[in-house]
Protein backbone atom coordinates (compact mmCIF):
# COMPACT_ATOMS: atom_id res chain seq x y z
CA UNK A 1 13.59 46.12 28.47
CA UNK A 2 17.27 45.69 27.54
CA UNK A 3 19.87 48.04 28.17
CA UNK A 4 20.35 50.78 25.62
CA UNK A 5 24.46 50.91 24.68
CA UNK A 6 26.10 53.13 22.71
CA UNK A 7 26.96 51.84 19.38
CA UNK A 8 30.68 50.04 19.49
CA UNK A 9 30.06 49.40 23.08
CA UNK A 10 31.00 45.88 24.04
CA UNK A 11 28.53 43.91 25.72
CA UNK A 12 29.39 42.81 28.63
CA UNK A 13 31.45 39.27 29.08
CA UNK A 14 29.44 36.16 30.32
CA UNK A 15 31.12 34.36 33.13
CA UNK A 16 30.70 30.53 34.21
CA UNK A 17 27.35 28.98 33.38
CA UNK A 18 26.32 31.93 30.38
CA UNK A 19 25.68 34.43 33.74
CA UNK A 20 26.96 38.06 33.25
CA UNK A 21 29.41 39.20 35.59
CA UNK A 22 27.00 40.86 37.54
CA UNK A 23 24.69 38.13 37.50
CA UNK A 24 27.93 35.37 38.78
CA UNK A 25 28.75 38.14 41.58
CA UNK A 26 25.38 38.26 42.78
CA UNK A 27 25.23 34.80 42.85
CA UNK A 28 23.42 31.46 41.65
CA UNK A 29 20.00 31.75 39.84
CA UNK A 30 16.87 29.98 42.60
CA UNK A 31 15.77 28.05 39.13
CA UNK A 32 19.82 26.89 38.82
CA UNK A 33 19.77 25.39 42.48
CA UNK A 34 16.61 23.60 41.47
CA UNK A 35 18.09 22.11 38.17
CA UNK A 36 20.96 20.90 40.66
CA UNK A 37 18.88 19.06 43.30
CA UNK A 38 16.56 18.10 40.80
CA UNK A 39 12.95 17.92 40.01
CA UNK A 40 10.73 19.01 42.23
CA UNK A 41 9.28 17.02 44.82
CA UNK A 42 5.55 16.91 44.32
CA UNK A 43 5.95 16.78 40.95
CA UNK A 44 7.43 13.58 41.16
CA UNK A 45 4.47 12.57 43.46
CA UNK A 46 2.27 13.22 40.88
CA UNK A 47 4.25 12.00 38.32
CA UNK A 48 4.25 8.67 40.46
CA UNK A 49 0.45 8.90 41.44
CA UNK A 50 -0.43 9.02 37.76
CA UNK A 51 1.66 6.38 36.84
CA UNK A 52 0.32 4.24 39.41
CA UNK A 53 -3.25 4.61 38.52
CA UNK A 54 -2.28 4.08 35.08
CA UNK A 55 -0.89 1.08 35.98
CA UNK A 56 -4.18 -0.31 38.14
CA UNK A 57 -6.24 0.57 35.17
CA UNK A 58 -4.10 -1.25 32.67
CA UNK A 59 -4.11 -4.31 35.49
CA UNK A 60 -8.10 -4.02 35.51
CA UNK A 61 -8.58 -4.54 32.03
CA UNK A 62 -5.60 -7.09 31.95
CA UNK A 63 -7.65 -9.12 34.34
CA UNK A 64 -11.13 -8.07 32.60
CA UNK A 65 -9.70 -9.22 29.29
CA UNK A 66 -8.48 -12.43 30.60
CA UNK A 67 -11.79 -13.00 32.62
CA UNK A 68 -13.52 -12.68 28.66
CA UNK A 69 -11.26 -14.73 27.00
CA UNK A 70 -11.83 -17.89 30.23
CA UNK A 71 -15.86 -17.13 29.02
CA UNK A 72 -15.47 -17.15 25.23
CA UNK A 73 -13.08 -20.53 25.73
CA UNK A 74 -15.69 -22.27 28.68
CA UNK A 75 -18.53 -21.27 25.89
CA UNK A 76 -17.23 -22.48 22.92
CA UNK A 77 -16.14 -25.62 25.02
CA UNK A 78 -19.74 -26.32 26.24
CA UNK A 79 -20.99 -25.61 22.63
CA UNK A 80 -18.62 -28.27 20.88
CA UNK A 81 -19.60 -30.74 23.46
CA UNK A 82 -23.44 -30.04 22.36
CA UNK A 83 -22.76 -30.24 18.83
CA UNK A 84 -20.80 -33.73 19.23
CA UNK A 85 -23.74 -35.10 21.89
CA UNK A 86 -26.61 -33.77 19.77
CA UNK A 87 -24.53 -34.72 15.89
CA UNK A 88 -26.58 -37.43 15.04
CA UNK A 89 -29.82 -35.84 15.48
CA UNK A 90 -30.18 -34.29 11.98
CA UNK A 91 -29.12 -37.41 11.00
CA UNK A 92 -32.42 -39.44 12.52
CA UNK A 93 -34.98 -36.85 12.20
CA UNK A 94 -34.26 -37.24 8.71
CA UNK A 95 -35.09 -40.59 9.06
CA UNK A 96 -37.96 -40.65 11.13
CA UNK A 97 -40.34 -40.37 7.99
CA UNK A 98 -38.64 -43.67 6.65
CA UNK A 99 -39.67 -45.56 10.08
CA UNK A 100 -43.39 -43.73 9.81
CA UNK A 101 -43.39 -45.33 6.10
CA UNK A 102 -42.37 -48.59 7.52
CA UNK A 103 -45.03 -48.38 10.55
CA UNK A 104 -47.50 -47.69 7.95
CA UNK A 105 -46.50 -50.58 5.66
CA UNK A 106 -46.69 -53.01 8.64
CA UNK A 107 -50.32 -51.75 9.33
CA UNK A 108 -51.35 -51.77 5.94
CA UNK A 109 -54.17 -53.84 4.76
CA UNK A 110 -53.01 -56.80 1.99
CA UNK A 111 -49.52 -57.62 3.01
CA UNK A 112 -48.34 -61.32 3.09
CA UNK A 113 -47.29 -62.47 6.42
CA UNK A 114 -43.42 -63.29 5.59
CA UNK A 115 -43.44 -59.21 4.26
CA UNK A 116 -44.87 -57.95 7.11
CA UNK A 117 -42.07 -59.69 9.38
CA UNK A 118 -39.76 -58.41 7.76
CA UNK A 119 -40.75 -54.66 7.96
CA UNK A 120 -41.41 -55.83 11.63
CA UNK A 121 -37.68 -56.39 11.79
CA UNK A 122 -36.39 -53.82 10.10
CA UNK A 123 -38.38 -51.36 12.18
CA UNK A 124 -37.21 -52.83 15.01
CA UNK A 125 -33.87 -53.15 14.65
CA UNK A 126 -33.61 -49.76 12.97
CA UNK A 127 -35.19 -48.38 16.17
CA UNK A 128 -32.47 -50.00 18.18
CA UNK A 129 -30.52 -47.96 16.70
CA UNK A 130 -31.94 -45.16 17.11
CA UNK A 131 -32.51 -45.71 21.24
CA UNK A 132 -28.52 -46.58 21.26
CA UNK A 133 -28.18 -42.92 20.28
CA UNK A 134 -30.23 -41.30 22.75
CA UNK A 135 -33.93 -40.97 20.84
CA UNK A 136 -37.18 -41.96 22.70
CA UNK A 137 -40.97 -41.87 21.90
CA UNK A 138 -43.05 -38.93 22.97
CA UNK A 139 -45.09 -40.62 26.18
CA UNK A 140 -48.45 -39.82 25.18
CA UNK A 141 -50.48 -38.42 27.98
CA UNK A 142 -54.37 -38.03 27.68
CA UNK A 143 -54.33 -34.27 27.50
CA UNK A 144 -52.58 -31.69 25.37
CA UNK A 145 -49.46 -30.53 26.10
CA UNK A 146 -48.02 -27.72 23.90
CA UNK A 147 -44.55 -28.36 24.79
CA UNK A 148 -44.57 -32.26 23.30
CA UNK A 149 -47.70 -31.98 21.05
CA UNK A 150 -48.80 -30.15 18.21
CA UNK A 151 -52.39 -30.05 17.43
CA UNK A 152 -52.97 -30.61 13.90
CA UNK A 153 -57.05 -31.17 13.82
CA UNK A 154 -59.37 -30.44 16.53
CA UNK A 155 -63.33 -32.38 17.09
CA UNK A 156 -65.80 -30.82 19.36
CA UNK A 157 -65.64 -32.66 22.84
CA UNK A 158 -68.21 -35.23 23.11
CA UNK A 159 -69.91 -36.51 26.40
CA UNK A 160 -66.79 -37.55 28.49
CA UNK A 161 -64.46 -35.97 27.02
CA UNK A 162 -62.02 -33.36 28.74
CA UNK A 163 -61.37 -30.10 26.86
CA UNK A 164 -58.23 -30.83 25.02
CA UNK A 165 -58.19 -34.39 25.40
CA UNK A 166 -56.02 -36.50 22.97
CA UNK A 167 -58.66 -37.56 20.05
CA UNK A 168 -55.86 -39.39 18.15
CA UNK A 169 -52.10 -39.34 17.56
CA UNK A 170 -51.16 -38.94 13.47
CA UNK A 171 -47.75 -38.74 13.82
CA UNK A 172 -45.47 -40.20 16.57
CA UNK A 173 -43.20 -37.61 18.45
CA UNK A 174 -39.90 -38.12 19.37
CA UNK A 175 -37.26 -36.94 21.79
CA UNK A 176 -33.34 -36.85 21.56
CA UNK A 177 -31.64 -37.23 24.36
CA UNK A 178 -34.35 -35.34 26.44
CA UNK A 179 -34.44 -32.44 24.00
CA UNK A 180 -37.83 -32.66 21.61
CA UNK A 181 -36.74 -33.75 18.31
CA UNK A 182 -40.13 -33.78 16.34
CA UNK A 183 -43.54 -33.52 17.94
CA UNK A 184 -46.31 -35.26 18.32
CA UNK A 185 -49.35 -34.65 15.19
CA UNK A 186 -52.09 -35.17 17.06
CA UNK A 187 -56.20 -34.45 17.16
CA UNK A 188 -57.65 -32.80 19.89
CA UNK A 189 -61.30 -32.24 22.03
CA UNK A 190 -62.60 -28.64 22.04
CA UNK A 191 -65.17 -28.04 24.31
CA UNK A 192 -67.58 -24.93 22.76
C-alpha cells in the first residue's frame, strides 16, 4: 500500500533510471541486472528447442510433400503412357462387329466366287491391321475359362463330353495387346 502524505507534500524526486532516491541508494533492481545481461538462459534453450522441432516438422512434411508430388507425377506418367499404348482400342472394338459381318458374308450361302474374294481380302487385310496394333484372337481352349469366355448358351453334356466343355464359339474373342478386349460368345456342356 502506498505511502500516505500529507496534502502539498512533494513526492519524492526520481533519480537515474525512474528509481526513487531511496531505491538508487539502495542500489540496482535483481530484474534491472537481468534486462542488462539479457534474457535468461534456459529460456533461450527453449526458445531454441522449440524452434528446432518446428523446424524438423516443417522439413518432414517438406520431404512428405515432395515424396507425394514424385507419386502423383510417376502416376500420371504411367497413366498417359497407357492411354497412348491402349488409344486405338476403342477404335477396333468398334470395329470388330464390321469384321464379324464380313466373316459372316464370306460364309454365307449364295455368294459368287469373285464376291467372296473380295470380302476374303478385305478381311484380311483389315485384320493386318488390326495385328500391327497389338490385337490377337482369343486361343480357344476346349474348356471354359471365365476370364477369356463368356458363356452365352449352355447344352446338357452328352457321352464324352467334359463338364464345361466348349459346345461352340458364336462370337470370336479378342485381345489387345494382352489385355481382353471383347470375349469370347460361346456354348457350353453342363453335366446334371
Amino acid at each position: 500500500m502506498p505511502e500516505s502524505r500529507e496534502i502539498g507534500e512533494k513526492e519524492p524526486e526520481a533519480g537515474a533510471g525512474g528509481a526513487t532516491p531511496e531505491e538508487s541508494a539502495a542500489g540496482p533492481d535483481t530484474a534491472d541486472i537481468a534486462e542488462e545481461n539479457g534474457p535468461d538462459p534456459a529460456e533461450l534453450e527453449a526458445q531454441r528447442d522449440a524452434a528446432l522441432e518446428e523446424c524438423e516438422q516443417l522439413r518432414d512434411r517438406l520431404l512428405r510433400s515432395q515424396a507425394d508430388f514424385e507419386n502423383i507425377r510417376k502416376r500420371l506418367e504411367r497413366e498417359k503412357r497407357e492411354v497412348v499404348r491402349f488409344a486405338a482400342a476403342e477404335t477396333i472394338e468398334a470395329l470388330l462387329p464390321i469384321a464379324d459381318d464380313f466373316e459372316r458374308a464370306i460364309g454365307a450361302d449364295g455368294v459368287s466366287k469373285e464376291v467372296r474374294e473380295g470380302l476374303e481380302l478385305i478381311h484380311r487385310r483389315m485384320f493386318e491391321v488390326f495385328r500391327r496394333a497389338g490385337l490377337a484372337e482369343v486361343e480357344q481352349h476346349e474348356t471354359f475359362d471365365p476370364s477369356v469366355h463368356c458363356a452365352v448358351d449352355r447344352a446338357p453334356a452328352g457321352e464324352g463330353q467334359a463338364d464345361l466343355q466348349i459346345l461352340d464359339v458364336y462370337m470370336k474373342g479378342y485381345l489387345f495387346k494382352g489385355r481382353l478386349l471383347r470375349a469370347s460368345m460361346v456354348k457350353v456342356a453342363v453335366q446334371g
